[in-house]
C-alpha atoms as a PDB file:
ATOM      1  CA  UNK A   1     -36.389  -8.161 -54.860  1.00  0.00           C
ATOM      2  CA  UNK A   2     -38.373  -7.684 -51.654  1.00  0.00           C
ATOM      3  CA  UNK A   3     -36.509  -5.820 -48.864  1.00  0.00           C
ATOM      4  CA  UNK A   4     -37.531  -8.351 -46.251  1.00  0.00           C
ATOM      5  CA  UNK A   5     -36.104 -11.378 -48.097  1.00  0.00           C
ATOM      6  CA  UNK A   6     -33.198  -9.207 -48.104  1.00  0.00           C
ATOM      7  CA  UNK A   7     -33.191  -8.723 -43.821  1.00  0.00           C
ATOM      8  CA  UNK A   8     -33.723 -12.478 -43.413  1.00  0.00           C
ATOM      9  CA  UNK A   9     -30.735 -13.378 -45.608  1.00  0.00           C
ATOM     10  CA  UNK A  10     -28.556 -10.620 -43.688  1.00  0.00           C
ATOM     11  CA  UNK A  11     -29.753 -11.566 -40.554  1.00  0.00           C
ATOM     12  CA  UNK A  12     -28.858 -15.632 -41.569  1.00  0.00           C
ATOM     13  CA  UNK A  13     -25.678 -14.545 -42.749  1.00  0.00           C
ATOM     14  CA  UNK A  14     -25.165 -12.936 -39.710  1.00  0.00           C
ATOM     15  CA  UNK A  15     -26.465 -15.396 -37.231  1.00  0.00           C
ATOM     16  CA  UNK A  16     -24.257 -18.285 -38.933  1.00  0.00           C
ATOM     17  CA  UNK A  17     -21.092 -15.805 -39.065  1.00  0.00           C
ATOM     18  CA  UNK A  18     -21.277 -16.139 -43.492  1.00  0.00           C
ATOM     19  CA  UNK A  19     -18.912 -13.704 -44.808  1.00  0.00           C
ATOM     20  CA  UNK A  20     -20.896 -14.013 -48.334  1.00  0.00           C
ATOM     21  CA  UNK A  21     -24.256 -15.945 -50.118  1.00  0.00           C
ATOM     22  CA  UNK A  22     -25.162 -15.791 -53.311  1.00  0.00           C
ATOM     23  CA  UNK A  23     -28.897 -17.177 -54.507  1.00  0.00           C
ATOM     24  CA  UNK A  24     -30.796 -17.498 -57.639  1.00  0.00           C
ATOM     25  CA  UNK A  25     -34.147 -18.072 -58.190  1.00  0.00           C
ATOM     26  CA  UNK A  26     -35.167 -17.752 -61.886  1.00  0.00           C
ATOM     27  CA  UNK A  27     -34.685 -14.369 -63.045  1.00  0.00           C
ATOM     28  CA  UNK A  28     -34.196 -13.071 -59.652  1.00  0.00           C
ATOM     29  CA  UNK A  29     -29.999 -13.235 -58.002  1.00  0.00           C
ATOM     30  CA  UNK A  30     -28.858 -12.086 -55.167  1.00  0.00           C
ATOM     31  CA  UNK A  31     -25.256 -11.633 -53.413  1.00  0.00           C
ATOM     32  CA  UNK A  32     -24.554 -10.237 -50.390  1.00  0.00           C
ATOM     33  CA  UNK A  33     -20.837 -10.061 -49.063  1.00  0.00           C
ATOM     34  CA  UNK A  34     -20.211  -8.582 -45.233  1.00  0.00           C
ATOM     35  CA  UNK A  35     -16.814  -6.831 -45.019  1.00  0.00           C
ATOM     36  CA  UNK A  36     -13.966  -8.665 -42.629  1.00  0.00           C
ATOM     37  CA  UNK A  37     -12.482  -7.259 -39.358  1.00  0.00           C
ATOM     38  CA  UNK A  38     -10.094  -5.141 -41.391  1.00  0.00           C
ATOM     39  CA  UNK A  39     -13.402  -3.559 -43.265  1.00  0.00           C
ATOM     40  CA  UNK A  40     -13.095  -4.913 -46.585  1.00  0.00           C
ATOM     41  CA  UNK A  41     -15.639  -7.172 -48.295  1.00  0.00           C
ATOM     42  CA  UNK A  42     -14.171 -10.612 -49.440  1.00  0.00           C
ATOM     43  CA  UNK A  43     -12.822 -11.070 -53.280  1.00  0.00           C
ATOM     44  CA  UNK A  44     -13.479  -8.518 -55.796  1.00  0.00           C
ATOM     45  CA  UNK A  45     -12.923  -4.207 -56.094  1.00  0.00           C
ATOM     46  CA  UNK A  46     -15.370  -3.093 -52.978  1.00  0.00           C
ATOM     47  CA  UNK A  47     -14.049   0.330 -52.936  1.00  0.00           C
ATOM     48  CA  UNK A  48     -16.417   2.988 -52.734  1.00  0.00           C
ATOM     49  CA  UNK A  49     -15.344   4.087 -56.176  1.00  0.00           C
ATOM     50  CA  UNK A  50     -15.929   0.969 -57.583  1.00  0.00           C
ATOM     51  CA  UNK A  51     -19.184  -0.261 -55.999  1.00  0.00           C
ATOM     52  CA  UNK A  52     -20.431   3.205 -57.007  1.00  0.00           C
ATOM     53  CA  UNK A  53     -22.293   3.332 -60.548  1.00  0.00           C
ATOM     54  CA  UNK A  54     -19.786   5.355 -63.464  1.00  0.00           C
ATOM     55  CA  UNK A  55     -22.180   8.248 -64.050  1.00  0.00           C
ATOM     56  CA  UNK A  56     -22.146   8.866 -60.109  1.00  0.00           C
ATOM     57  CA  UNK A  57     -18.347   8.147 -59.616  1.00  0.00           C
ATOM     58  CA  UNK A  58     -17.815  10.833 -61.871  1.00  0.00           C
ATOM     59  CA  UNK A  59     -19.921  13.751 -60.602  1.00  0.00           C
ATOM     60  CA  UNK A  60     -19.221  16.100 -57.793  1.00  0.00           C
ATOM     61  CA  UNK A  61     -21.344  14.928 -54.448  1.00  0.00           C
ATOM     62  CA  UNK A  62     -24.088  17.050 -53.777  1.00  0.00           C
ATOM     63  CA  UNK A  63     -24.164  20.154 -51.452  1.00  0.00           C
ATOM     64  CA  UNK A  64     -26.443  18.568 -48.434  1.00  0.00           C
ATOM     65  CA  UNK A  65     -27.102  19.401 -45.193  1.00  0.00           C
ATOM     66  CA  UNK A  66     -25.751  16.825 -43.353  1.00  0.00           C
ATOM     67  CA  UNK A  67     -23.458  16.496 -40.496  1.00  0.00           C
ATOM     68  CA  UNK A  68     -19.646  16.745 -41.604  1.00  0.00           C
ATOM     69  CA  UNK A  69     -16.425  15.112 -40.686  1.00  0.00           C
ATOM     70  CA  UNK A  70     -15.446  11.730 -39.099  1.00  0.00           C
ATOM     71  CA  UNK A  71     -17.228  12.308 -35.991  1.00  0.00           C
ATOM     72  CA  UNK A  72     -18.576   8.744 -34.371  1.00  0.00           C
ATOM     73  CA  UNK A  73     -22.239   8.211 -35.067  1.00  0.00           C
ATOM     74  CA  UNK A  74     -24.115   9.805 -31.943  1.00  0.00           C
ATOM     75  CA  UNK A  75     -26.707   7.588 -30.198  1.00  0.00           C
ATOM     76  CA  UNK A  76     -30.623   8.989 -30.512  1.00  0.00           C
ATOM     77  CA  UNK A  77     -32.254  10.598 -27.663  1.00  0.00           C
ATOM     78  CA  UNK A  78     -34.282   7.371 -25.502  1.00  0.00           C
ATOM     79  CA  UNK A  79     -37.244   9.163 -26.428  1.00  0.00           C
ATOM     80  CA  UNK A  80     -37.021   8.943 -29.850  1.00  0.00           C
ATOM     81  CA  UNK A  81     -37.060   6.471 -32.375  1.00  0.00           C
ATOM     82  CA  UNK A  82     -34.006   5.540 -35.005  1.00  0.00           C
ATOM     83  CA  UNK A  83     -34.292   4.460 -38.448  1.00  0.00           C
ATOM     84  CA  UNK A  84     -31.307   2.072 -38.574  1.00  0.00           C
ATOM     85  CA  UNK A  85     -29.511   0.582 -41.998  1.00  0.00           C
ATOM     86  CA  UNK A  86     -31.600  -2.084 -43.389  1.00  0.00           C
ATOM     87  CA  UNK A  87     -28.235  -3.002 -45.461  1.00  0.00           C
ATOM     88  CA  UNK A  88     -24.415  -2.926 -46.010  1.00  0.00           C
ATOM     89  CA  UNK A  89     -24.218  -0.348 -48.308  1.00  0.00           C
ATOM     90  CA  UNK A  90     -23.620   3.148 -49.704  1.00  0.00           C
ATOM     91  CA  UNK A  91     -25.873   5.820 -47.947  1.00  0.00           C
ATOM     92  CA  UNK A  92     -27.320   8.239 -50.404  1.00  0.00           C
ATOM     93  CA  UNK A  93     -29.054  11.277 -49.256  1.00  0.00           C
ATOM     94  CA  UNK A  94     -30.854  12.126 -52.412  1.00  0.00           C
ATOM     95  CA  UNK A  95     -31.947  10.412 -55.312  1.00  0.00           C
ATOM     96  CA  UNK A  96     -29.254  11.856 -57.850  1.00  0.00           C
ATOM     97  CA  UNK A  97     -26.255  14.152 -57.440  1.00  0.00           C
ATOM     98  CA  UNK A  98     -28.120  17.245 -58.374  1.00  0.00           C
ATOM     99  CA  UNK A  99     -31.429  16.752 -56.427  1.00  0.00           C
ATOM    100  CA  UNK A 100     -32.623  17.964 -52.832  1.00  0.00           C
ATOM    101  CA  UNK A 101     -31.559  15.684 -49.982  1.00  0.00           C
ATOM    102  CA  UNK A 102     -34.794  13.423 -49.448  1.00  0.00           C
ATOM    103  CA  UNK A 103     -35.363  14.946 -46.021  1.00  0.00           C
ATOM    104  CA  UNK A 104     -33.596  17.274 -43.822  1.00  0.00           C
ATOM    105  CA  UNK A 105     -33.832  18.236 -39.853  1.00  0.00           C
ATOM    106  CA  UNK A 106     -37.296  19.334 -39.062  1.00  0.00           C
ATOM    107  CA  UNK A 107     -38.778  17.126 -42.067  1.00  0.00           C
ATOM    108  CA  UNK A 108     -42.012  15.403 -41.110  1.00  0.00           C
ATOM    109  CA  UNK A 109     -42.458  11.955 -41.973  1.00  0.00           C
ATOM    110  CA  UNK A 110     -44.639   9.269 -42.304  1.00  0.00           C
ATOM    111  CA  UNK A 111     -44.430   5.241 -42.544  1.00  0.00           C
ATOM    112  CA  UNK A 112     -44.534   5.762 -46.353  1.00  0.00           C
ATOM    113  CA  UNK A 113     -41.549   8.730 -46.601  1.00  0.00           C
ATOM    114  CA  UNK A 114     -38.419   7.930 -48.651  1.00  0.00           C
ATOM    115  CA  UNK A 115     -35.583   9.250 -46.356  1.00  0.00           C
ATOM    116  CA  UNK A 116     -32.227   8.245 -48.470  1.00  0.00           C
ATOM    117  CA  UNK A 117     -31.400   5.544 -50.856  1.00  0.00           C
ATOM    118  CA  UNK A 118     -29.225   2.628 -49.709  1.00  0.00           C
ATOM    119  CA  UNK A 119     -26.654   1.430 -52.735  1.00  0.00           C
ATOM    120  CA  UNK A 120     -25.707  -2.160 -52.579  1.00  0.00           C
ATOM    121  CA  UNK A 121     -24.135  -4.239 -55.242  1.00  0.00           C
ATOM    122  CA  UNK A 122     -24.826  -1.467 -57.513  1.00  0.00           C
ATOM    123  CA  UNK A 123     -28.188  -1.809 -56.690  1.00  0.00           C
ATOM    124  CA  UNK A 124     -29.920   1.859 -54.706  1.00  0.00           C
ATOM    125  CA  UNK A 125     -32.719   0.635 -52.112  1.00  0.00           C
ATOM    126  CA  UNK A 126     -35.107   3.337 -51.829  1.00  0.00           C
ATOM    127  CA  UNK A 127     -35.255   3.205 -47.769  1.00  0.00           C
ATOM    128  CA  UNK A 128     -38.537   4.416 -46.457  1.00  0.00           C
ATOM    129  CA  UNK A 129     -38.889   5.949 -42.806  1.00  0.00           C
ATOM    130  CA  UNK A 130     -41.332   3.086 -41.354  1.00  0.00           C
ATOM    131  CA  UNK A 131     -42.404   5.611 -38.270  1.00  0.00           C
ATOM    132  CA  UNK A 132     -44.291   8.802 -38.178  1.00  0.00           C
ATOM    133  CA  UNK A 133     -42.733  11.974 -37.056  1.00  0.00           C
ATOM    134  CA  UNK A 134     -40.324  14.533 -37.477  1.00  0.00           C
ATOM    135  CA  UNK A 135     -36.285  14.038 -38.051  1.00  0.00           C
ATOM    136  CA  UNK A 136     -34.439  15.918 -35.331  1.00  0.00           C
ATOM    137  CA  UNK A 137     -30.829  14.318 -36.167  1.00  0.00           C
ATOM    138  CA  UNK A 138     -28.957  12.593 -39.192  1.00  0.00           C
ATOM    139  CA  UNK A 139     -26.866  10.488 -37.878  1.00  0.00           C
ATOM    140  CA  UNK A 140     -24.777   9.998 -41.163  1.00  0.00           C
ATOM    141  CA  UNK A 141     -23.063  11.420 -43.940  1.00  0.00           C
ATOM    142  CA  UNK A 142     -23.833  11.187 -47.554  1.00  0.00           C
ATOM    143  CA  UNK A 143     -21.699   8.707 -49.415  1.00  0.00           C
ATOM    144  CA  UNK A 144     -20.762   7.101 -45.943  1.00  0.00           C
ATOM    145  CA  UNK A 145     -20.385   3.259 -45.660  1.00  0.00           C
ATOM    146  CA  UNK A 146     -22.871   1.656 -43.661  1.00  0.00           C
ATOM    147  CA  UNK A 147     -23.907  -0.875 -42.165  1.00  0.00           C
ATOM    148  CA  UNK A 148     -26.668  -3.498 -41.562  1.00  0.00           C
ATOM    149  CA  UNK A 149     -28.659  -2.244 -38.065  1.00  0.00           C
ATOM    150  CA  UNK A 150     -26.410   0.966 -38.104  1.00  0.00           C
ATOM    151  CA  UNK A 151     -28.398   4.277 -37.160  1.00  0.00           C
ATOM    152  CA  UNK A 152     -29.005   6.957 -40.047  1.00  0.00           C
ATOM    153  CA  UNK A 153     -31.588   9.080 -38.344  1.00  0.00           C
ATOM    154  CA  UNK A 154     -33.275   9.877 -35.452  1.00  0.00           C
ATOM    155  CA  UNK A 155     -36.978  10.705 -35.443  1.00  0.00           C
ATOM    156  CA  UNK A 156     -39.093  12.494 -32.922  1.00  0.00           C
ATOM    157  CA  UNK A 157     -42.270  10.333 -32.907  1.00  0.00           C
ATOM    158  CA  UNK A 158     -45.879  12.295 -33.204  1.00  0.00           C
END
C-alpha cells in the first residue's frame, strides 16, 4: 500500500473527526482506527501486546540508545528540521529485536535513509528520513505509541 494513500486517509479521517475507515480495493484493505480521548482505539484488543506481532511480543526489547523514561517529547531546535509520525502506530527503532537501532545521534542521513519502522495494524512501515542531514535528537522511545504528525527525530539539515 502506498504511504501517501495512507496520509490522505489519516488526514480525511482527521479532518471529518472519523474515529475509524476501513477500504478495500481488490486485493488491497485497509483499516485505520484513531484512539478516543481516554487513548484507546475503538472495538477490538489495541494493547501494545496485542497489536504487537507473537514472535516480537515474546522477545526481550532491544538494548538502544534512545532517550529513557516518561519524559514529554521535547520540541526540535527552530533551526532544525523534525521527522514527525507519518502514522498511529508502534515506533520501532530497528528492524528486529536483535539488530542495531536504524540510526543513532550523530547519524547522517539522506532523503532515502530508513530511520525506524512504524507498526500499524500489524503491519511495520519502513519510515524513511525525507531530509538530508545529521540526527542531533530522538525524540522517542522504542516501543512507544505514537502518533500521526507526532515528532520522532530532530535533524540538523546540511
Amino acid at each position: 500500500m502506498d504511504i501517501d494513500k495512507v496520509k490522505e486517509l489519516v488526514q480525511l479521517m482527521v479532518d471529518n473527526e472519523l474515529s475509524s475507515i476501513s477500504l478495500r480495493d481488490g486485493s488491497e484493505e485497509i483499516t485505520l482506527k484513531r484512539p478516543s480521548e481516554n487513548g484507546i482505539a475503538s472495538g477490538g484488543d489495541h494493547s501494545p501486546m496485542a497489536m504487537m506481532p507473537p514472535q516480537l511480543a515474546m522477545m526481550p526489547a532491544p538494548a538502544v540508545a534512545l532517550p529513557q523514561g516518561d519524559s514529554p517529547v521535547m520540541p526540535a531546535d527552530d533551526k532544525n528540521t523534525v521527522i514527525e509520525s507519518p502514522m498511529v502506530g508502534t515506533f520501532y527503532a530497528s528492524p528486529n529485536p536483535e539488530a542495531e537501532s536504524f540510526v543513532g545521534i550523530g547519524t547522517r542521513v539522506s532523503p532515502t535513509t530508513p530511520v525506524c519502522i512504524i507498526e500499524a495494524m500489524k503491519v511495520f512501515n519502513e519510515i524513511c528520513a525525507e531530509v538530508s542531514g545529521t540526527i542531533e535528537k530522538i525524540l522517542v522511545t522504542n516501543q512507544q505509541a505514537v502518533e500521526y504528525g507526532q515528532p520522532l527525530f530532530s535533524v540538523r539539515p546540511d
